[in-house]
Protein backbone atom coordinates (compact mmCIF):
# COMPACT_ATOMS: atom_id res chain seq x y z
CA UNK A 1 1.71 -3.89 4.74
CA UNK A 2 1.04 -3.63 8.87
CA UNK A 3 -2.07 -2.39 10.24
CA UNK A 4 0.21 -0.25 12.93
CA UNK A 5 -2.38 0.72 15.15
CA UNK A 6 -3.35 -3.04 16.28
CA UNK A 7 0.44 -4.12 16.14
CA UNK A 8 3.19 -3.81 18.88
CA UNK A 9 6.08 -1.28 16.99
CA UNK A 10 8.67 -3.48 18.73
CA UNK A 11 7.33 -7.10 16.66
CA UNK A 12 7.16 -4.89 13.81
CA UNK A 13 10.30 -3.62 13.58
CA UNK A 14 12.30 -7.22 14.22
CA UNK A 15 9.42 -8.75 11.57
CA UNK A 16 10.49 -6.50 8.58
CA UNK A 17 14.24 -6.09 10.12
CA UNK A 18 14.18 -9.37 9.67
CA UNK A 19 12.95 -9.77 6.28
CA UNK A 20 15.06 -6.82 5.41
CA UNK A 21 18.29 -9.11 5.79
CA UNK A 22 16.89 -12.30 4.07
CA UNK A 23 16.26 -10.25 1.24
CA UNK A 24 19.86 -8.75 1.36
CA UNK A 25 17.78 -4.97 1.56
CA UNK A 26 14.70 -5.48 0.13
CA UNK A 27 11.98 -4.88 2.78
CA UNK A 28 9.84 -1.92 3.13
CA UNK A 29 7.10 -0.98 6.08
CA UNK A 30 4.20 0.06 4.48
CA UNK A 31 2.19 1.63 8.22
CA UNK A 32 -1.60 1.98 7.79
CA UNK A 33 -4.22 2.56 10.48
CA UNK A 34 -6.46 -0.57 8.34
CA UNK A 35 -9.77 -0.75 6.49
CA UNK A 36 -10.94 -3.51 8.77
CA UNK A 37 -11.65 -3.23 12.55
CA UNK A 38 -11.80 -6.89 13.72
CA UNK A 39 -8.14 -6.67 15.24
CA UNK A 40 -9.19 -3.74 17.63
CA UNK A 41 -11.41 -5.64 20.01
CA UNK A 42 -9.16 -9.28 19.32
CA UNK A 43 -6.47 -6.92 20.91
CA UNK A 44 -8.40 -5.10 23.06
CA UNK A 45 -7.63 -1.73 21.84
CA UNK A 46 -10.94 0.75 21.88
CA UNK A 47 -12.16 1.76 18.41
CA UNK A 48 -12.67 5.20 19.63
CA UNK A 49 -8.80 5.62 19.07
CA UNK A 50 -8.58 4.42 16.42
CA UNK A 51 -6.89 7.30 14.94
CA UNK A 52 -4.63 8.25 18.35
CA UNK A 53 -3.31 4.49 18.45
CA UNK A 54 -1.67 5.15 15.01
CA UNK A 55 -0.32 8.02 15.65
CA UNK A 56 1.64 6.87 18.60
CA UNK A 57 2.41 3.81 17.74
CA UNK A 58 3.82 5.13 14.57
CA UNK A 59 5.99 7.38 16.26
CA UNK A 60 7.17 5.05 18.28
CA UNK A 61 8.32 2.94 14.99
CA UNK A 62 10.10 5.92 14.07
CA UNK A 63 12.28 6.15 17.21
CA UNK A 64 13.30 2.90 17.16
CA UNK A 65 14.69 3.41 13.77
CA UNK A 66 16.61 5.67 14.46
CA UNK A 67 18.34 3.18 16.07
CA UNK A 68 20.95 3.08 18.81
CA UNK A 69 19.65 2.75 22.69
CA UNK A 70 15.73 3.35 22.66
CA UNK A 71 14.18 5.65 25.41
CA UNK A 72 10.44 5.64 25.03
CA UNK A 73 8.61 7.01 27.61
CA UNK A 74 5.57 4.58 27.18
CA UNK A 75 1.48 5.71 27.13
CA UNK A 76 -1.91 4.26 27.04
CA UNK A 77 -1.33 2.78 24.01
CA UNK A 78 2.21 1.74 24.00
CA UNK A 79 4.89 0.17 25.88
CA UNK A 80 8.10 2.04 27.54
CA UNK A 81 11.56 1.26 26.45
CA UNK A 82 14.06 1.77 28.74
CA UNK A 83 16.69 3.28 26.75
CA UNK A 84 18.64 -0.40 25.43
CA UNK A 85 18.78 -1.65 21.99
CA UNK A 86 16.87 -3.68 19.45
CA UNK A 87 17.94 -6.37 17.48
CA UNK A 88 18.12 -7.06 14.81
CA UNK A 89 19.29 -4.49 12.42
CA UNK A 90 18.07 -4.05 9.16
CA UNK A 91 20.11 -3.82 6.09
CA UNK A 92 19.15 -0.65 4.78
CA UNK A 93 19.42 2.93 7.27
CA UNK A 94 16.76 3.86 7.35
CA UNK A 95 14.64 1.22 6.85
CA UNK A 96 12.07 2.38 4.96
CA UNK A 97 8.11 3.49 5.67
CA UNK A 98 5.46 4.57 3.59
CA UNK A 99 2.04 5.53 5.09
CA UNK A 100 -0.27 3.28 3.34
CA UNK A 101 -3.96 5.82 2.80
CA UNK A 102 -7.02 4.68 1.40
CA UNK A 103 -8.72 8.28 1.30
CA UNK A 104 -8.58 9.67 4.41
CA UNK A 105 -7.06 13.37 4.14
CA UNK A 106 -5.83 13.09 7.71
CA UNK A 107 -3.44 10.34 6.78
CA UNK A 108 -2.25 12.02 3.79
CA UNK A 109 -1.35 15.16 5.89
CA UNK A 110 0.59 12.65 8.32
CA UNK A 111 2.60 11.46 6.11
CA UNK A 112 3.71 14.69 4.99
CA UNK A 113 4.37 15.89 8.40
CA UNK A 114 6.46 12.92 8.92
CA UNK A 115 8.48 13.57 5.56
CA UNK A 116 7.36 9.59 5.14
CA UNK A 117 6.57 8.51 1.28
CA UNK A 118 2.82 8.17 0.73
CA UNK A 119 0.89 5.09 -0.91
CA UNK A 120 -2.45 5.19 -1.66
CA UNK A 121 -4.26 2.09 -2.22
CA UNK A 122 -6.41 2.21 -4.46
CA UNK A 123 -9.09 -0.66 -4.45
CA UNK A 124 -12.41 0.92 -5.96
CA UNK A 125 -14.17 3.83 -7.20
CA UNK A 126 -12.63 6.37 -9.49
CA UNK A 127 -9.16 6.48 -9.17
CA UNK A 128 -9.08 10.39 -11.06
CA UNK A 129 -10.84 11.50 -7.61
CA UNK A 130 -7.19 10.63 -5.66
CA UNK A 131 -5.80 13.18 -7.33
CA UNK A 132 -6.98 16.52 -4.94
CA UNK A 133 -5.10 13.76 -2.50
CA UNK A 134 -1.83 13.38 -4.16
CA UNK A 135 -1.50 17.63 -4.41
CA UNK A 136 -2.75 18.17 -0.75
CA UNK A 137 0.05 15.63 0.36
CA UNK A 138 2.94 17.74 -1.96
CA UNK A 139 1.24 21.60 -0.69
CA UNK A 140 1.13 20.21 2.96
CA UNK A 141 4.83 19.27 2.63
CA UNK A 142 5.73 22.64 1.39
CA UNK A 143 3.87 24.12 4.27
CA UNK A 144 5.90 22.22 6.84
CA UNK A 145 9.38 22.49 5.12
CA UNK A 146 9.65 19.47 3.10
CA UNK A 147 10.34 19.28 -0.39
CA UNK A 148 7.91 17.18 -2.01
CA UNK A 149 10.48 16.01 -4.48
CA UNK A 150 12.09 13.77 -2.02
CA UNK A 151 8.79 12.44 -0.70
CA UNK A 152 7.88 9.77 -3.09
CA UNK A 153 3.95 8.89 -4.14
CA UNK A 154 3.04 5.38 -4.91
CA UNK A 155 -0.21 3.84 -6.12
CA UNK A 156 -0.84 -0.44 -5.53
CA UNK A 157 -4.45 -1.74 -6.41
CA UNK A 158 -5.85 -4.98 -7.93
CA UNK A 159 -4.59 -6.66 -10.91
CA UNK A 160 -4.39 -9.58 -13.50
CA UNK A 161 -2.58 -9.80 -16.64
CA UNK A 162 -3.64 -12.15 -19.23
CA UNK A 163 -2.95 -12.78 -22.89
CA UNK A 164 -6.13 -10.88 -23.80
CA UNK A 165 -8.48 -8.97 -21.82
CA UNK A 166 -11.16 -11.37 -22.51
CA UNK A 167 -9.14 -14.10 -20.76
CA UNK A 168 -7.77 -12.04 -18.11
CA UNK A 169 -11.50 -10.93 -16.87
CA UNK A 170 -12.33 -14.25 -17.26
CA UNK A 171 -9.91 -15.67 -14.83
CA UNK A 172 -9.98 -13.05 -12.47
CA UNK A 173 -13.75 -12.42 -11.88
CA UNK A 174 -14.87 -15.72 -10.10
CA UNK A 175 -11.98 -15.67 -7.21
CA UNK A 176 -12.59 -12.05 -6.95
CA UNK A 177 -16.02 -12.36 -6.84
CA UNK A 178 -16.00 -15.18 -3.97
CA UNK A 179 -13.60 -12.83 -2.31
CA UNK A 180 -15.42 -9.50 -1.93
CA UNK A 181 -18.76 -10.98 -1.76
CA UNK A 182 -17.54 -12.66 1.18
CA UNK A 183 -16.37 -9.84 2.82
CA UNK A 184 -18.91 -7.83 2.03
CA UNK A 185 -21.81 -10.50 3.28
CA UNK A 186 -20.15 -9.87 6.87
CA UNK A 187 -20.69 -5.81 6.34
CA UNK A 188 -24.04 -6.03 5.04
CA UNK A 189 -22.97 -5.65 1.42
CA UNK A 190 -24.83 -7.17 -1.80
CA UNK A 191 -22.59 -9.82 -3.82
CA UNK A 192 -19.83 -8.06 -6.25
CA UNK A 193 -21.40 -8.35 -9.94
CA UNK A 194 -19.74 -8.83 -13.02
CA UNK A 195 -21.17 -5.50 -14.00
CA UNK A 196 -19.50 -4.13 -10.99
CA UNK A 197 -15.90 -5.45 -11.84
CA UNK A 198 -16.06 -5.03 -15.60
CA UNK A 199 -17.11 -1.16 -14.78
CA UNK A 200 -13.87 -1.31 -11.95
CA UNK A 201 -11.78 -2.74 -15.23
CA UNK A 202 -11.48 -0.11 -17.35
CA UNK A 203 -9.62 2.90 -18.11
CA UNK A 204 -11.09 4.97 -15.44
CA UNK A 205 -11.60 1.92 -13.04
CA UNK A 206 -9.62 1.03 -10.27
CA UNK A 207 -8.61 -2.73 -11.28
CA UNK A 208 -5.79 -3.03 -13.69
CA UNK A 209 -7.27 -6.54 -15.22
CA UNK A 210 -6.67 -7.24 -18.58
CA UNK A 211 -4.29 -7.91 -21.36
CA UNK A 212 -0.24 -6.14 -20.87
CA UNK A 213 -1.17 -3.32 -23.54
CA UNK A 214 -4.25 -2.34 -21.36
CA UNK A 215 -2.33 -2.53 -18.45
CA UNK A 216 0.44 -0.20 -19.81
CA UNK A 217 -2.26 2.29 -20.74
CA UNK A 218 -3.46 2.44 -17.29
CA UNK A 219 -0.39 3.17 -15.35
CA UNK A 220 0.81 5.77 -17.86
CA UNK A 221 -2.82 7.50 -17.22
CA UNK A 222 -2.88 7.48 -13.72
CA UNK A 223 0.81 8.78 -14.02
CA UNK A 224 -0.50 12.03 -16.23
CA UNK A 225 -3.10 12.33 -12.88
CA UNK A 226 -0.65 11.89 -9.78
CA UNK A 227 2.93 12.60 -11.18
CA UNK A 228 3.88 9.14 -9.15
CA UNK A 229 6.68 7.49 -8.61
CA UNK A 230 5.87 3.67 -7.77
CA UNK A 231 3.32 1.28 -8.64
CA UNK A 232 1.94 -1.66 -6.58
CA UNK A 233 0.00 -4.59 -8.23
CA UNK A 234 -1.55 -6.89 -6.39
CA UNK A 235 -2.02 -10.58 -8.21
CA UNK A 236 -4.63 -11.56 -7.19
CA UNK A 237 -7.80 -10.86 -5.28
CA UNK A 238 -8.86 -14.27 -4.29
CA UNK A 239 -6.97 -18.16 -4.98
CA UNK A 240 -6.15 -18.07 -8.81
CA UNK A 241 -4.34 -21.20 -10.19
CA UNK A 242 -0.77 -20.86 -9.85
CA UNK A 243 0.42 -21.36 -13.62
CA UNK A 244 -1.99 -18.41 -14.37
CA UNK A 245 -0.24 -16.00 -11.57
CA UNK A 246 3.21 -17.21 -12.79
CA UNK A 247 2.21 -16.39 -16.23
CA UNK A 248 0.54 -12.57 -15.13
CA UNK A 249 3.78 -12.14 -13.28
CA UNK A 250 5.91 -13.01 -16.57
CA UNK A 251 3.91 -10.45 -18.23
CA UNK A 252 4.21 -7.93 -16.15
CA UNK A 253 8.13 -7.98 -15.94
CA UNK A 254 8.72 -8.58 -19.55
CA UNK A 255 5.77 -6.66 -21.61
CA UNK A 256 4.84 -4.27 -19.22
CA UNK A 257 7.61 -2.86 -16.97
CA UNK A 258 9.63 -2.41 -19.93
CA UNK A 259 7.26 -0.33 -21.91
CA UNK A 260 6.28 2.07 -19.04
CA UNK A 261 10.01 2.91 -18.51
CA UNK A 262 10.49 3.53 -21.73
CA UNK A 263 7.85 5.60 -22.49
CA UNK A 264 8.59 7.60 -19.40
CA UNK A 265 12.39 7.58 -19.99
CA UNK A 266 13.24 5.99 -16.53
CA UNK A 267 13.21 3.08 -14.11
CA UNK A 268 9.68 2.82 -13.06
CA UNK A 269 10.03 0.34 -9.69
CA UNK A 270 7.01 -1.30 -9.68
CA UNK A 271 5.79 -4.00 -6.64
């Protein structure tokens, strides 16, 4: 994940190129605009454009996949390339980039636009309410010529796997806790309650925390709502002892992933 609009597409692009060929073909750019603002004034970028440095910037990422000599003419927001090449080259062509949305319909009709896959993180609230999303992305494809069957949806939010869901809530809460009640003390927030993250654990919530069947359930269900083709999980929110991240991790590849492919007859790639 790269907040784009604070980044320079050039560092980008050799960052994951990189990666991309010490993983053999593994990397992916996942572009969002951010849900936090402190990198705007460290870089001196204006808030105000918040939405038009993304925009450019993330075009410029796309010409300089295409690859070959890069001629970018250069704006307020971005630098000019003058038509030479940039190293190094990724594995895969194209590299790939999702547009990483937490809500905002703009971003989901961007993506479409761009014929880019959409992922929408989904860190709170009701996941079910996404779904208007996920259908505005696939009719605003069809308006401008895509076909939204080659435009893949993806959904990453907080997780832990446990034995049991008793132990898995148990493990989870006090790093999470610590975690968003720190960052919401510096937006004014109250201090995340265990009320609060029990309610965001289950079915309906937006955590998957608890034990493999319960995570199993919840994927399936939010596939029945968006139809989606990937799933992100994100272990953990917070510093949880490393033995119980190995063991969420083991879980998750040998309880978990199996069942959802089977029980949707097909490779499920999960994150």
């Amino acid at each position: 994940m790269t907040v784009l609009s604070s980044e320079d597409p050039i560092r980008v692009w050799q960052q994951f190129a990189t990666v991309d060929l010490l993983s053999n073909g593994r990397a992916e750019i996942m572009a969002g605009r951010g849900s936090f603002i402190e990198s705007f004034p460290l870089f001196s970028y204006a808030l105000e454009d918040y939405d038009t440095l993304f925009e450019e910037k993330l075009e410029m990422l796309l010409k300089i996949r295409e690859g070959g000599k890069v001629a970018w003419p250069g704006s307020a927001n971005t630098k000019p390339i003058p038509g030479i090449e940039i190293f190094p080259k990724p594995v895969q062509t194209p590299l790939p980039v999702w547009i990483a949305v937490g809500g905002t319909p703009n971003s989901v009709a961007r993506a479409a636009y761009y014929g880019l896959p959409l992922m929408l993180a989904i860190i709170g609230g009701q996941p079910r309410q996404f779904a208007p999303l996920v259908e505005f992305y696939r009719e605003t494809a069809t308006k401008v010529g895509r076909n939204p069957k080659d435009l893949p949806v993806g959904v990453s939010s907080h997780g832990f796997i446990a034995a049991d869901s008793q132990e898995a809530r148990d493990i989870a809460f006090p790093a999470h806790s610590e975690a968003m009640s720190r960052i919401g003390k510096e937006r004014g927030w109250p201090p995340t309650t265990r009320a609060q993250f029990e309610a965001g654990a289950t079915p309906q919530g937006a955590y998957f925390i608890g034990s493999p069947q319960e995570i199993i359930d919840k994927v399936l269900l939010q596939h029945e709502w968006f139809k989606h083709d990937r799933f992100g999980l994100q272990l953990s929110v917070g510093t949880l002892p490393h033995d119980k991240v190995m063991k969420a991790i083991e879980l998750y590849g040998t309880v978990v992933k199996p069942a959802i492919d089977k029980a949707l007859g097909t490779t499920f790639p999960s994150a």
